[in-house]
N, C-alpha and C. Protein backbone atom coordinates (compact mmCIF):
# COMPACT_ATOMS: atom_id res chain seq x y z
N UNK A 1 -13.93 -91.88 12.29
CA UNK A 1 -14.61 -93.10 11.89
C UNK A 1 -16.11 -92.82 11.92
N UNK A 2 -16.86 -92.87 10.49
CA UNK A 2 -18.35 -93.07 10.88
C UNK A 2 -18.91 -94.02 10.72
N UNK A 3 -19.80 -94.08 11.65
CA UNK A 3 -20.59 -95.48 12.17
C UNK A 3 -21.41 -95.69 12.10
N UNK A 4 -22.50 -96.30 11.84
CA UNK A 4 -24.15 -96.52 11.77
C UNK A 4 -24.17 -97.50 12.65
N UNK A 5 -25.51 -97.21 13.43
CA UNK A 5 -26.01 -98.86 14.40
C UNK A 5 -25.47 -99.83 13.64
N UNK A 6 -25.80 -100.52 12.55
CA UNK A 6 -25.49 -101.77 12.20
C UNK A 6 -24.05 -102.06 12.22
N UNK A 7 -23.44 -101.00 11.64
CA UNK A 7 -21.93 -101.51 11.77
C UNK A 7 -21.31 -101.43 13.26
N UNK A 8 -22.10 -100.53 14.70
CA UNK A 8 -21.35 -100.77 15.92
C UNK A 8 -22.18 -102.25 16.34
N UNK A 9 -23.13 -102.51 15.79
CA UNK A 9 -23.64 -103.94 16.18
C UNK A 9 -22.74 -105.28 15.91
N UNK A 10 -22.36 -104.94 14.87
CA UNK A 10 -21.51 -106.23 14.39
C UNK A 10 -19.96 -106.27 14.91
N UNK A 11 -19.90 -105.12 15.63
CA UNK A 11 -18.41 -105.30 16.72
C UNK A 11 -18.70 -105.84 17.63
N UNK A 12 -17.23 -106.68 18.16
CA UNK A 12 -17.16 -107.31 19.33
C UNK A 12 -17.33 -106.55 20.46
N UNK A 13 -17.51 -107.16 21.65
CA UNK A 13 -17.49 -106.25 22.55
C UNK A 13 -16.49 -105.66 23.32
N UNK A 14 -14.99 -106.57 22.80
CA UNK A 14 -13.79 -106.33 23.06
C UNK A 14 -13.50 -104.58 21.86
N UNK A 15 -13.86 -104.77 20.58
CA UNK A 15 -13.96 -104.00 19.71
C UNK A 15 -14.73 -103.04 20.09
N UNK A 16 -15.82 -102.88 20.89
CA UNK A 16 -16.70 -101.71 21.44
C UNK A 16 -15.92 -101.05 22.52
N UNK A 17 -15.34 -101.98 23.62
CA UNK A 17 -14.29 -101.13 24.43
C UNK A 17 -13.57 -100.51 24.34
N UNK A 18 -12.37 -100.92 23.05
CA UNK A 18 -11.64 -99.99 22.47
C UNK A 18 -12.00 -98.89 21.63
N UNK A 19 -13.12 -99.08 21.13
CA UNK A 19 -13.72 -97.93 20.12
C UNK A 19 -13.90 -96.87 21.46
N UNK A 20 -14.83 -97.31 22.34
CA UNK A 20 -14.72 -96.27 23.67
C UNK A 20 -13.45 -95.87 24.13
N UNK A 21 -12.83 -96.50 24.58
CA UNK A 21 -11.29 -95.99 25.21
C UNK A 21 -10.58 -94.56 23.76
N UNK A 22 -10.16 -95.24 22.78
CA UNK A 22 -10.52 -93.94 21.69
C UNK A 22 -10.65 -92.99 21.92
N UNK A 23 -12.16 -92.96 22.00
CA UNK A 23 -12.91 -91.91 21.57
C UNK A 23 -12.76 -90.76 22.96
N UNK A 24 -12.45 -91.98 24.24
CA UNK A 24 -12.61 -90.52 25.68
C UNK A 24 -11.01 -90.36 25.39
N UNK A 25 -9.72 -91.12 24.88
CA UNK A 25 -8.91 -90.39 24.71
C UNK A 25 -8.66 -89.07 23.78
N UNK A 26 -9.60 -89.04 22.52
CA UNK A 26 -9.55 -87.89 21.55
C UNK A 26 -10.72 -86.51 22.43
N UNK A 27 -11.36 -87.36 23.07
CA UNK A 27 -12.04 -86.14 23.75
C UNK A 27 -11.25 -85.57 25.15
N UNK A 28 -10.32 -86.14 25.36
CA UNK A 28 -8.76 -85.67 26.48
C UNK A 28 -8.44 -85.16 25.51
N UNK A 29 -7.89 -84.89 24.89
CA UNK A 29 -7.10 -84.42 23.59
C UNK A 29 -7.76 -82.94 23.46
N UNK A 30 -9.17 -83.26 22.99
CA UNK A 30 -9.77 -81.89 22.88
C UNK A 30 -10.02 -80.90 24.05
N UNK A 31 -10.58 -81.62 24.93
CA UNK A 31 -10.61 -80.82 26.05
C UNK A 31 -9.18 -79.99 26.16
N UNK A 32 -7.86 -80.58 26.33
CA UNK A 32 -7.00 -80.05 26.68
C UNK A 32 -6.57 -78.66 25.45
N UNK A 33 -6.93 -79.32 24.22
CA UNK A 33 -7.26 -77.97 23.65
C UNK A 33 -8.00 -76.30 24.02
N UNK A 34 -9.05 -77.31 23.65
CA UNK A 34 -9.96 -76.52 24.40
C UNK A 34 -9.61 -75.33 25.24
N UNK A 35 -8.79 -75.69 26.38
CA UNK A 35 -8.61 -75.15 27.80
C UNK A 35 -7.40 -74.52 27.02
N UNK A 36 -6.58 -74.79 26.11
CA UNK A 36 -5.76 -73.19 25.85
C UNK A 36 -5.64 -72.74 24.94
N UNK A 37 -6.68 -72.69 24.17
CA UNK A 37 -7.49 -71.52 23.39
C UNK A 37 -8.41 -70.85 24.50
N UNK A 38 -8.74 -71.39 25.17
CA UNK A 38 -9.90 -70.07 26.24
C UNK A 38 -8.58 -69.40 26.43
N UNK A 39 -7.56 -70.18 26.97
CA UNK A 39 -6.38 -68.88 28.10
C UNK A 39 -6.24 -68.19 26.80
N UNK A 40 -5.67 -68.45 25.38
CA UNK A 40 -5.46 -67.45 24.63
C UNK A 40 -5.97 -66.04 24.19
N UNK A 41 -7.17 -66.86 23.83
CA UNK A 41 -8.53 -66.13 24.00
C UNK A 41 -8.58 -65.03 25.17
N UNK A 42 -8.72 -65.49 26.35
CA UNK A 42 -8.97 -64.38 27.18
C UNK A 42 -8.13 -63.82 27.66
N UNK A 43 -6.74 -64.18 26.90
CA UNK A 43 -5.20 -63.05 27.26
C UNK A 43 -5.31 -61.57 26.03
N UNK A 44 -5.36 -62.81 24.61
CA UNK A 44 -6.02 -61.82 23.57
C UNK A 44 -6.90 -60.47 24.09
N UNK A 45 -8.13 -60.82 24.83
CA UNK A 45 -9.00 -59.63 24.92
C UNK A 45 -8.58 -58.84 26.12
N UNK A 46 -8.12 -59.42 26.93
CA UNK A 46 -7.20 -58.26 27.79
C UNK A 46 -6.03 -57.55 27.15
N UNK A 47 -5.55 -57.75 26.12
CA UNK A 47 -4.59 -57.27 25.51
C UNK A 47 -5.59 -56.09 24.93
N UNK A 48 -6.61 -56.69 23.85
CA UNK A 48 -7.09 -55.71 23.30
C UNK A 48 -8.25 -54.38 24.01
N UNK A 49 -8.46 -54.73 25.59
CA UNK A 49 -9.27 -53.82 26.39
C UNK A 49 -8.35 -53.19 26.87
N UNK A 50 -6.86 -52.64 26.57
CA UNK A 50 -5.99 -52.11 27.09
C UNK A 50 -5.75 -50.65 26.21
C-alpha cells in the first residue's frame, strides 16, 4: 500500500492501528525470512570453503 501524509491523515485512528498492526506483522514475516536465508547463506559458504 502507498501512502502519502494526506491520505494517512484522513484515516481513522482505529484505521491507523490496524495499518500498524499490518505492517509489524509483514515485518515478523520478513524478519523470519530474513533469519533463514542468513542460515542458508552461511551453510552455503561453509560448503563452499571446504
Amino acid at each position: 500500500m502507498d501512502m502519502d501524509r494526506a491520505s494517512l491523515r484522513a484515516l481513522s485512528y482505529d484505521d491507523l492501528i490496524s495499518l500498524i498492526l499490518a505492517q509489524a506483522e509483514v515485518i515478523a514475516q520478513q524478519s523470519a525470512q530474513i533469519a533463514v536465508l542468513a542460515v542458508l547463506v552461511e551453510s552455503h559458504l561453509a560448503i563452499m570453503s571446504d
